[in-house]
Protein backbone atom coordinates (compact mmCIF):
# COMPACT_ATOMS: atom_id res chain seq x y z
CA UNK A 1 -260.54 -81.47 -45.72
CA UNK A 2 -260.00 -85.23 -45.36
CA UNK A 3 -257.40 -87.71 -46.85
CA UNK A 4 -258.09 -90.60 -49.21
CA UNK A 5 -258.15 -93.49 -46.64
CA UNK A 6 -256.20 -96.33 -48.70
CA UNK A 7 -257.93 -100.49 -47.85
CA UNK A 8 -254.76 -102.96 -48.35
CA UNK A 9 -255.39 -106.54 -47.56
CA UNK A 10 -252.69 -108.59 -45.67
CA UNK A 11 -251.43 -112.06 -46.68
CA UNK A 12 -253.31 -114.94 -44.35
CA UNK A 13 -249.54 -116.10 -43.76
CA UNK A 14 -248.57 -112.41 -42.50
CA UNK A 15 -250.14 -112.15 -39.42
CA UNK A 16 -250.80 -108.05 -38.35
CA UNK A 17 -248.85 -108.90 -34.77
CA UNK A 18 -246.38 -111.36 -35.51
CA UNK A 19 -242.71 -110.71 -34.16
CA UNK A 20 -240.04 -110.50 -36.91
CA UNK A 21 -242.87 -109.07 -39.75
CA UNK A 22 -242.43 -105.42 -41.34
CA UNK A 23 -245.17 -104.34 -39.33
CA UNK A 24 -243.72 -105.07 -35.85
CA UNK A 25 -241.19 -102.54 -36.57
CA UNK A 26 -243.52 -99.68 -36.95
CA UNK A 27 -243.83 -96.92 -34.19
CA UNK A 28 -247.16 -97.07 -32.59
CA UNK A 29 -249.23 -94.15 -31.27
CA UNK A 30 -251.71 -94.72 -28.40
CA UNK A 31 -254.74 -92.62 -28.79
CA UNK A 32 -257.14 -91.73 -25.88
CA UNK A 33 -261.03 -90.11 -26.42
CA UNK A 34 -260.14 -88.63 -22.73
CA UNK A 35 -257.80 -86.03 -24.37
CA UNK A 36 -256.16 -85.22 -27.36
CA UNK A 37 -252.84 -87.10 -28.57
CA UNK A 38 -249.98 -84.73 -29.58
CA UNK A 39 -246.79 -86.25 -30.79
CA UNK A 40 -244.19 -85.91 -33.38
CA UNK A 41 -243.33 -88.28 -36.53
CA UNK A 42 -240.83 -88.61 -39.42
CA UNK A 43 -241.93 -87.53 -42.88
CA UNK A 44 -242.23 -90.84 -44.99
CA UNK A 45 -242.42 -92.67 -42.17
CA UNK A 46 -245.48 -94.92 -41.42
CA UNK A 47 -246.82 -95.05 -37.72
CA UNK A 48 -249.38 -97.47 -36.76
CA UNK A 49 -252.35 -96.30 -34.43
CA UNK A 50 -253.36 -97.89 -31.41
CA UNK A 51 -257.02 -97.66 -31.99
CA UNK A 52 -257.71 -100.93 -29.41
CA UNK A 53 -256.30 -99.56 -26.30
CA UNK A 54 -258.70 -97.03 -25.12
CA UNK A 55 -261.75 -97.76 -27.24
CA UNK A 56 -265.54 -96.82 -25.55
CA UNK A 57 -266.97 -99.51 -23.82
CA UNK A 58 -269.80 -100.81 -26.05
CA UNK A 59 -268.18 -99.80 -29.40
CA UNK A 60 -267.69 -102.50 -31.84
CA UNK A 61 -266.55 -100.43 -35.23
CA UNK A 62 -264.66 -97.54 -35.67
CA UNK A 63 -263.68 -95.42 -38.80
CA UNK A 64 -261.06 -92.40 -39.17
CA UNK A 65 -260.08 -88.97 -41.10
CA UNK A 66 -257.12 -87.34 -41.37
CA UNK A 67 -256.21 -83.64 -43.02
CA UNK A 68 -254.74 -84.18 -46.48
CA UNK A 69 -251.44 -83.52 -45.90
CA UNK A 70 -251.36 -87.65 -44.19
CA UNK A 71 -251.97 -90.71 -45.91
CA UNK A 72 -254.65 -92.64 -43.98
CA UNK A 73 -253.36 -96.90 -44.63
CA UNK A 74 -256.19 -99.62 -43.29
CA UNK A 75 -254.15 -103.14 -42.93
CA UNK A 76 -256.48 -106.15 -42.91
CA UNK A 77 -256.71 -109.51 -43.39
CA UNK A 78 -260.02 -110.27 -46.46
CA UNK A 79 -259.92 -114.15 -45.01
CA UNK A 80 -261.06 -112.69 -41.66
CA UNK A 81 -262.51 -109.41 -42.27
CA UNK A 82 -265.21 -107.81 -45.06
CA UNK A 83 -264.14 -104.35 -46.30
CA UNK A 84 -266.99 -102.21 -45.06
CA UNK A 85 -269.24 -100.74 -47.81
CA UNK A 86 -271.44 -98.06 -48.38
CA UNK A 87 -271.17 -94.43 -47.34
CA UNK A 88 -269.78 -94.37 -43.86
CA UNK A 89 -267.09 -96.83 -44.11
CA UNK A 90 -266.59 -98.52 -40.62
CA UNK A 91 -264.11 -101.29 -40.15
CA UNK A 92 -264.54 -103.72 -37.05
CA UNK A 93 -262.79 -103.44 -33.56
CA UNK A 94 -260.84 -106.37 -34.86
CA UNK A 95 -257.45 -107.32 -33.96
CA UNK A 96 -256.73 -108.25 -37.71
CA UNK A 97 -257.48 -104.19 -38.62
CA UNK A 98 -254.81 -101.80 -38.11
CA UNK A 99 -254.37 -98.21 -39.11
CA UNK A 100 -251.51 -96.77 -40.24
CA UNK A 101 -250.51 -93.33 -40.87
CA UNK A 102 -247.97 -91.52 -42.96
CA UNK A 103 -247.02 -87.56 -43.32
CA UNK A 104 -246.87 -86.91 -46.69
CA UNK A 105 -243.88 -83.61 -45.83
CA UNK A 106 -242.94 -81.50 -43.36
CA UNK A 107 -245.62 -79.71 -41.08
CA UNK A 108 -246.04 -76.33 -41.79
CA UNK A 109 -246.35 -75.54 -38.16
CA UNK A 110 -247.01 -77.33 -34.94
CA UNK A 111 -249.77 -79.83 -35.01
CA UNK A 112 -250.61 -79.11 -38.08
CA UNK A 113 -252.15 -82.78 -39.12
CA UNK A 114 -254.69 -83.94 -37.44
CA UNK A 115 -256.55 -88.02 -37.17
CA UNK A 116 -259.71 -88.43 -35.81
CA UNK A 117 -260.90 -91.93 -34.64
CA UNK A 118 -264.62 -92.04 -34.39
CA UNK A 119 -266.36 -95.05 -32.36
CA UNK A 120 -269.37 -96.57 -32.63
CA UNK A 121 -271.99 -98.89 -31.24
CA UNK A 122 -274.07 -101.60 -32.83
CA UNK A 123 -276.23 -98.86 -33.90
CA UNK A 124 -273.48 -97.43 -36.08
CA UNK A 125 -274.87 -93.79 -36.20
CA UNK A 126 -273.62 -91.58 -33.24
CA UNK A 127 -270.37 -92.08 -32.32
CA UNK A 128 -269.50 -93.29 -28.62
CA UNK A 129 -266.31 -91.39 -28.68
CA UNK A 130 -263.65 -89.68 -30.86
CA UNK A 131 -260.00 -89.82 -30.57
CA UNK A 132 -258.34 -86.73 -31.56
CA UNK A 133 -254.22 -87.13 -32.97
CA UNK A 134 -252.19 -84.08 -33.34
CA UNK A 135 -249.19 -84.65 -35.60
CA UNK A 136 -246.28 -82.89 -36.44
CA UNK A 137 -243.98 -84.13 -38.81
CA UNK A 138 -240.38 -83.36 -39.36
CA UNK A 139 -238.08 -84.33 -42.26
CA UNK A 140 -234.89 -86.01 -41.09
CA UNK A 141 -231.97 -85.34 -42.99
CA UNK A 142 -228.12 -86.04 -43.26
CA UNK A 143 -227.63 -83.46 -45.60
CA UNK A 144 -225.20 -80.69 -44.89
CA UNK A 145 -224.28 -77.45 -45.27
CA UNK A 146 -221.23 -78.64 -47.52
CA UNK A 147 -220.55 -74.92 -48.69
CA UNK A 148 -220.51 -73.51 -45.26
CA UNK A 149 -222.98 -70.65 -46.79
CA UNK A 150 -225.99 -71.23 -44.62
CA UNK A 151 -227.97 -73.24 -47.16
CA UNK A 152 -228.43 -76.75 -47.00
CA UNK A 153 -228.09 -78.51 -50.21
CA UNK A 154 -229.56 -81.79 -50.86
CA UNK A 155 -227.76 -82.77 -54.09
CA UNK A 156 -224.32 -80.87 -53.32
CA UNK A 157 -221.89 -82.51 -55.94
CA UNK A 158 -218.89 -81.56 -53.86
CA UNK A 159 -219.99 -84.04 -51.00
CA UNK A 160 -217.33 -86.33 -52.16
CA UNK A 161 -214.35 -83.97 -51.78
CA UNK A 162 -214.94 -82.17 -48.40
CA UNK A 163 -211.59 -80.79 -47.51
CA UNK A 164 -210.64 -80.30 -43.71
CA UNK A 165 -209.48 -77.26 -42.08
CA UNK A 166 -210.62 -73.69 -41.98
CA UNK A 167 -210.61 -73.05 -45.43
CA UNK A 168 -212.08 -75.94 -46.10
CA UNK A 169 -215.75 -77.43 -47.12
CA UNK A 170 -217.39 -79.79 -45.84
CA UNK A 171 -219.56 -81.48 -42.86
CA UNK A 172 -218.33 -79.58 -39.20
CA UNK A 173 -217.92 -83.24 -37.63
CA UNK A 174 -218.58 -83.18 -33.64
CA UNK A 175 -216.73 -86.08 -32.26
CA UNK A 176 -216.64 -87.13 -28.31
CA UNK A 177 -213.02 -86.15 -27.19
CA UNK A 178 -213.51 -86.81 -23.93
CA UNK A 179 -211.58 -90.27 -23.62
C-alpha cells in the first residue's frame, strides 16, 4: 500500500541547499536505520527528509515508500543526476537528490503514515539498512467556533460580524493581561 513517488527536476540555477531558495525553508526530518523516527507534521505541508545523515556505511543509492495517504516528492537536478530506470527505482546518495514528503489530510490516528528509506550497496539488491518514519499529521486551522455551538465551521458567513459580550458570537479571544 505504497504512494506514487513523484521525479521533479530542479533548475541548474536553483541549487537544492542554497540559503534564501523555497527549499531552505522546509522542515527537515532526520531519519536513523538504528530506530524508528516518530514525529508530527502539518497537513499540506512539505517536509524534506534527511536521508544523508545516518546512511549505512557502504551504501551508495537509496529508494523510498510511503502509505498512500503521503505524497512521496524526489527533487533533483537532470544536469547532475540520471533519473533511475527500470523496476526498482534507486536514486544516488547525491547531495543534488532530496526527498520530500507531504500528508495528503489529517491522520486517522497516531502514526498512522509511515516512509521507509531502503539503502543499498553497489550490488543494488539487499538493502544495507532501512529507515523507518512514523508520521502523524495534523490540520492547522484558524477557524472558529463562531456560533458558540460546539461545531467548528470552516466557511461560517457570520465571521465578519462577531459581536462581543455574552450574548454574543464570535472567536473567545485570550489576550495576556498580565501587564
Amino acid at each position: 500500500d505504497t504512494s506514487v513517488t513523484h521525479f521533479t527536476w530542479i533548475s541548474p540555477r536553483l541549487r537544492v541547499h542554497s540559503r534564501g531558495s523555497d527549499m531552505s525553508q522546509r522542515k527537515t526530518i532526520h531519519i536513523s536505520c538504528k530506530r524508528p523516527t516518530y514525529t508530527v507534521c502539518i497537513a499540506g505541508n512539505e517536509t524534506t527528509v534527511d536521508v544523508y545523515r545516518s546512511m549505512p556505511q557502504g551504501a551508495v543509492s537509496f529508494d523510498v515508500q510511503g502509505t498512500r495517504e503521503t505524497l512521496i516528492n524526489i527533487l533533483y537536478n537532470p544536469a547532475t543526476v540520471s533519473q533511475p530506470k527500470g523496476k526498482s527505482i534507486q536514486w544516488p546518495l547525491d547531495k543534488e537528490v532530496q526527498v520530500v514528503i507531504c500528508p495528503k489530510s489529517p491522520s486517522t490516528s497516531v502514526n498512522s503514515i509511515k516512509v521507509k528509506v531502503s539503502y543499498y550497496g553497489q550490488d543494488k539488491t539487499e538493502a544495507l539498512g532501512i529507515a523507518m518514519l512514523y508520521l502523524t499529521s495534523v490540520e492547522v486551522s484558524l477557524d472558529v467556533d463562531t456560533s458558540r455551538s460546539g461545531v467548528v465551521s470552516k466557511n461560517g458567513a457570520d465571521k465578519a460580524s462577531w459581536t462581543w459580550g455574552p450574548d454574543g458570537h464570535g472567536a473567545v479571544l485570550l489576550v495576556n493581561c498580565d501587564k
